[in-house]
Protein backbone atom coordinates (compact mmCIF):
# COMPACT_ATOMS: atom_id res chain seq x y z
CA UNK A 1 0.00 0.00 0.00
CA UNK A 2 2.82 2.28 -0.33
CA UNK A 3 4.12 3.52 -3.33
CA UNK A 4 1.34 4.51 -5.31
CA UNK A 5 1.78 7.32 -8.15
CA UNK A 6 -0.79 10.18 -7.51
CA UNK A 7 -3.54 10.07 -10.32
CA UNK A 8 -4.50 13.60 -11.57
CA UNK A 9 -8.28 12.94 -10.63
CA UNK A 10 -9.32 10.81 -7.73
CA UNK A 11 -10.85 7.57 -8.07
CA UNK A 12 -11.94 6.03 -5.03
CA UNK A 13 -13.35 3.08 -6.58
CA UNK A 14 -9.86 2.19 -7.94
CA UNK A 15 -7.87 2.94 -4.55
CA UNK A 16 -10.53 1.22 -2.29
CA UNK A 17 -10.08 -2.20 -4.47
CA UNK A 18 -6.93 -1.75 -4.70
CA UNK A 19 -6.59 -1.46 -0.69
CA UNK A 20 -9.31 -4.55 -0.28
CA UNK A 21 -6.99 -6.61 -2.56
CA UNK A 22 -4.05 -5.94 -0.45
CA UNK A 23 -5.99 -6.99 2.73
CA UNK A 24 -7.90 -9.58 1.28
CA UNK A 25 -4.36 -11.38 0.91
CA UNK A 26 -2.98 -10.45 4.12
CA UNK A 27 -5.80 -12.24 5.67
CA UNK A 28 -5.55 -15.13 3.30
CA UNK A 29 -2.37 -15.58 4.35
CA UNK A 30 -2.85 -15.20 8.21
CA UNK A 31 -5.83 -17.31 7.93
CA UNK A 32 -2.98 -20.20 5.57
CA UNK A 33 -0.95 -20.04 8.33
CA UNK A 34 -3.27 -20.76 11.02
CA UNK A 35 -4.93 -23.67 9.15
CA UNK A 36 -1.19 -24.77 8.90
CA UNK A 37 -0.57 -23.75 12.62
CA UNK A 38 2.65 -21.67 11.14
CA UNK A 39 2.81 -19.29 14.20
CA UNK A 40 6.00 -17.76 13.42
CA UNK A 41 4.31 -17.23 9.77
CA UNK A 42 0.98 -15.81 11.33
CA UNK A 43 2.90 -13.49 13.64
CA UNK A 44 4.78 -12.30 10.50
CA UNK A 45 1.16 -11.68 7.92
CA UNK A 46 0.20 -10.04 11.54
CA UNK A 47 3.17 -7.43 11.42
CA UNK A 48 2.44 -7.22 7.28
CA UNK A 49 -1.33 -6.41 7.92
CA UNK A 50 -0.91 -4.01 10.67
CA UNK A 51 1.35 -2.06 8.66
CA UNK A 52 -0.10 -2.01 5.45
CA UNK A 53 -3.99 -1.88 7.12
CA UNK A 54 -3.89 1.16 8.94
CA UNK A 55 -4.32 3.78 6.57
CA UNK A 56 -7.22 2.07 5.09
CA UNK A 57 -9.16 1.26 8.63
CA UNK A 58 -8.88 4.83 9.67
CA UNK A 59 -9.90 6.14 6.43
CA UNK A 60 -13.48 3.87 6.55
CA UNK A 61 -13.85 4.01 10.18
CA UNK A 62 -13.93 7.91 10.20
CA UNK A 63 -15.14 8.96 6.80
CA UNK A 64 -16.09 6.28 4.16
CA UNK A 65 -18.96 4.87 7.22
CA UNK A 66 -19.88 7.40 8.30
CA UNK A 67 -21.16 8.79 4.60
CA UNK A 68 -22.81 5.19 4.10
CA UNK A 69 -24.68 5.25 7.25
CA UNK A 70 -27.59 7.23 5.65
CA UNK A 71 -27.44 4.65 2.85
CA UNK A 72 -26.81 1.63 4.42
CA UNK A 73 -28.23 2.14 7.97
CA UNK A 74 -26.51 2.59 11.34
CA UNK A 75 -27.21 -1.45 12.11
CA UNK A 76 -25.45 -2.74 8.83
CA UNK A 77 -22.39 0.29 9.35
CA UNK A 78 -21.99 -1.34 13.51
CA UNK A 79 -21.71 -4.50 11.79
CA UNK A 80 -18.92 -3.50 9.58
CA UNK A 81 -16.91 -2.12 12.68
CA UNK A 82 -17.00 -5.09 14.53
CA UNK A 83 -15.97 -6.87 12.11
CA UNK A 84 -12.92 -4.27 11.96
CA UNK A 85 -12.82 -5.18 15.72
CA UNK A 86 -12.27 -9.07 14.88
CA UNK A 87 -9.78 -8.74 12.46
CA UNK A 88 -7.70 -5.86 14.53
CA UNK A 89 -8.33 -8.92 17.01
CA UNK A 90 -6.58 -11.11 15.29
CA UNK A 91 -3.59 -8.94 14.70
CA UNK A 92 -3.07 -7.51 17.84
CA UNK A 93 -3.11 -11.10 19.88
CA UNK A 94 -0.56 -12.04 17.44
CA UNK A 95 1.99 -9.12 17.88
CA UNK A 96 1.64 -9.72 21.87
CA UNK A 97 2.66 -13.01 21.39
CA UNK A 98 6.27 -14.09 21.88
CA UNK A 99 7.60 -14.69 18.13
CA UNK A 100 8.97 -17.97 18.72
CA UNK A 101 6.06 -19.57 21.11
CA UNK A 102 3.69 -22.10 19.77
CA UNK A 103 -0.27 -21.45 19.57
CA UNK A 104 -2.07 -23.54 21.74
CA UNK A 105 -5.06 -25.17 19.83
CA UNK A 106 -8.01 -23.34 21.56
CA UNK A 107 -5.97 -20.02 20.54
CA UNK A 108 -5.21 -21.03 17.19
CA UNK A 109 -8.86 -21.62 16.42
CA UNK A 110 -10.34 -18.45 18.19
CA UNK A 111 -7.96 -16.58 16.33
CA UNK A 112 -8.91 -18.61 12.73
CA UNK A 113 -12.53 -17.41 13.51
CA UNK A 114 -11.31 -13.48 13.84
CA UNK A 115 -9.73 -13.94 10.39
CA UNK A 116 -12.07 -15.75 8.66
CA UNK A 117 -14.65 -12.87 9.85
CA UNK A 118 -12.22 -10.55 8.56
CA UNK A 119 -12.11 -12.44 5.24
CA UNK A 120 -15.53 -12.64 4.74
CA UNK A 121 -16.09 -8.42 5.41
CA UNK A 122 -13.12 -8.19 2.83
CA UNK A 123 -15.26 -10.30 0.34
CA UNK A 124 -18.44 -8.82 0.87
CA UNK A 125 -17.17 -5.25 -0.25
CA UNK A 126 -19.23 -5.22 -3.02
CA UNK A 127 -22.34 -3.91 -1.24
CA UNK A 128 -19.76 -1.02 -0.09
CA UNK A 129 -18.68 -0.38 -4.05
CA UNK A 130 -22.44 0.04 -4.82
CA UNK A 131 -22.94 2.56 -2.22
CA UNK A 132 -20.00 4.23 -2.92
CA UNK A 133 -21.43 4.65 -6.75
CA UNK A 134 -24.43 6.52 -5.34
CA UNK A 135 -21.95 9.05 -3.58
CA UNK A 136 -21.97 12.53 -5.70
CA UNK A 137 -18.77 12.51 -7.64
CA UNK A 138 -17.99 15.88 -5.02
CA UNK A 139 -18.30 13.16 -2.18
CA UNK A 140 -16.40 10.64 -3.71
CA UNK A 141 -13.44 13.19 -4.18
CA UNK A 142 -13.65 14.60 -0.81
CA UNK A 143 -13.20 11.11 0.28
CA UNK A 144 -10.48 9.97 -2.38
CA UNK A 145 -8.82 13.18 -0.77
CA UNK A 146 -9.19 11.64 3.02
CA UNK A 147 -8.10 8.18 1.87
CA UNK A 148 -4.85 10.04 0.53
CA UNK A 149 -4.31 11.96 3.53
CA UNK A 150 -4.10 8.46 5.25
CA UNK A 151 -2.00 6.83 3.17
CA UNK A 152 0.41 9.70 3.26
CA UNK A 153 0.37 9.47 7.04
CA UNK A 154 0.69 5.64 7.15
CA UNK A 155 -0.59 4.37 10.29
CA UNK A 156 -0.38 0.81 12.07
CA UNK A 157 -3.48 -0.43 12.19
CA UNK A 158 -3.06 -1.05 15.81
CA UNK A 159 -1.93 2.50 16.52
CA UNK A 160 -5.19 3.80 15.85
CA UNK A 161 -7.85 4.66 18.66
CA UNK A 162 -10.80 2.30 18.33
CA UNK A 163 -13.90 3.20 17.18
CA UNK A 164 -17.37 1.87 16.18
């Protein structure tokens, strides 16, 4: 998520797939290595997520939901933050963990279900894509403009104050 050459116009549709793709692996991965019960390998997509993740949490968590609310209502927009909640779950139990210690089983499957959630909010984006298509094209570049401010400021994921 770094890197990115600044297009002349914004297009949010572009960026936010772009963003999904690169977390949609990131949990593939962390969810591959807990199905494998790789801890040293889940620790590591961890570390990978939480630095490539923040910019795009903060950027939905404090604008991109809260212009869907109206659209999608305030019980489908609390749903989409928890699910935030499960994956930053996932992440943060798994940078607190000591690199080199094994997962115990129970812990290894409660933290498979936090991905898997996270997964499946990654993959259900599409109802997000049709909202964001009934945005004014003012809104979507005010937001295109907030999703760049993020990414230039490059947050950990876990080093942002909850929300929800």
């Amino acid at each position: 998520m770094e890197n990115r050459p600044s297009p002349p116009e914004h297009n949010l549709f572009d960026a936010f797939r772009e963003d999904h793709a690169v977390l949609g692996r990131g949990f593939h991965e962390l969810s591959q290595c807990l199905r494998g019960n790789d801890a040293a390998g889940a620790r590591e997509a961890a570390e990978r997520i939480d630095t490539a993740a923040g910019a795009h949490i903060a950027f939905e968590e404090k604008h991109f939901y809260p212009a869907l609310a109206r659209m999608l209502g305030a019980p489908e927009v609390r749903r989409m933050y928890s699910e935030h909640g499960k994956g930053l779950a996932a992440v943060r139990a798994l940078l607190e963990r000591d690199p080199g210690a094994p997962l115990p089983e129970d812990e290894r499957r409660r933290l498979m279900g936090l991905s898997q959630a996270m997964e499946a909010h990654i993959a259900e984006c599409g109802e997000m894509f049709q909202a964001m298509g009934r945005l004014s094209e003012a809104k979507q570049a005010a937001l295109y403009r907030q999703l760049t401010v993020w990414r230039e400021k490059h947050p950990r994921w876990t080093g942002l104050p909850t929300s929800g």
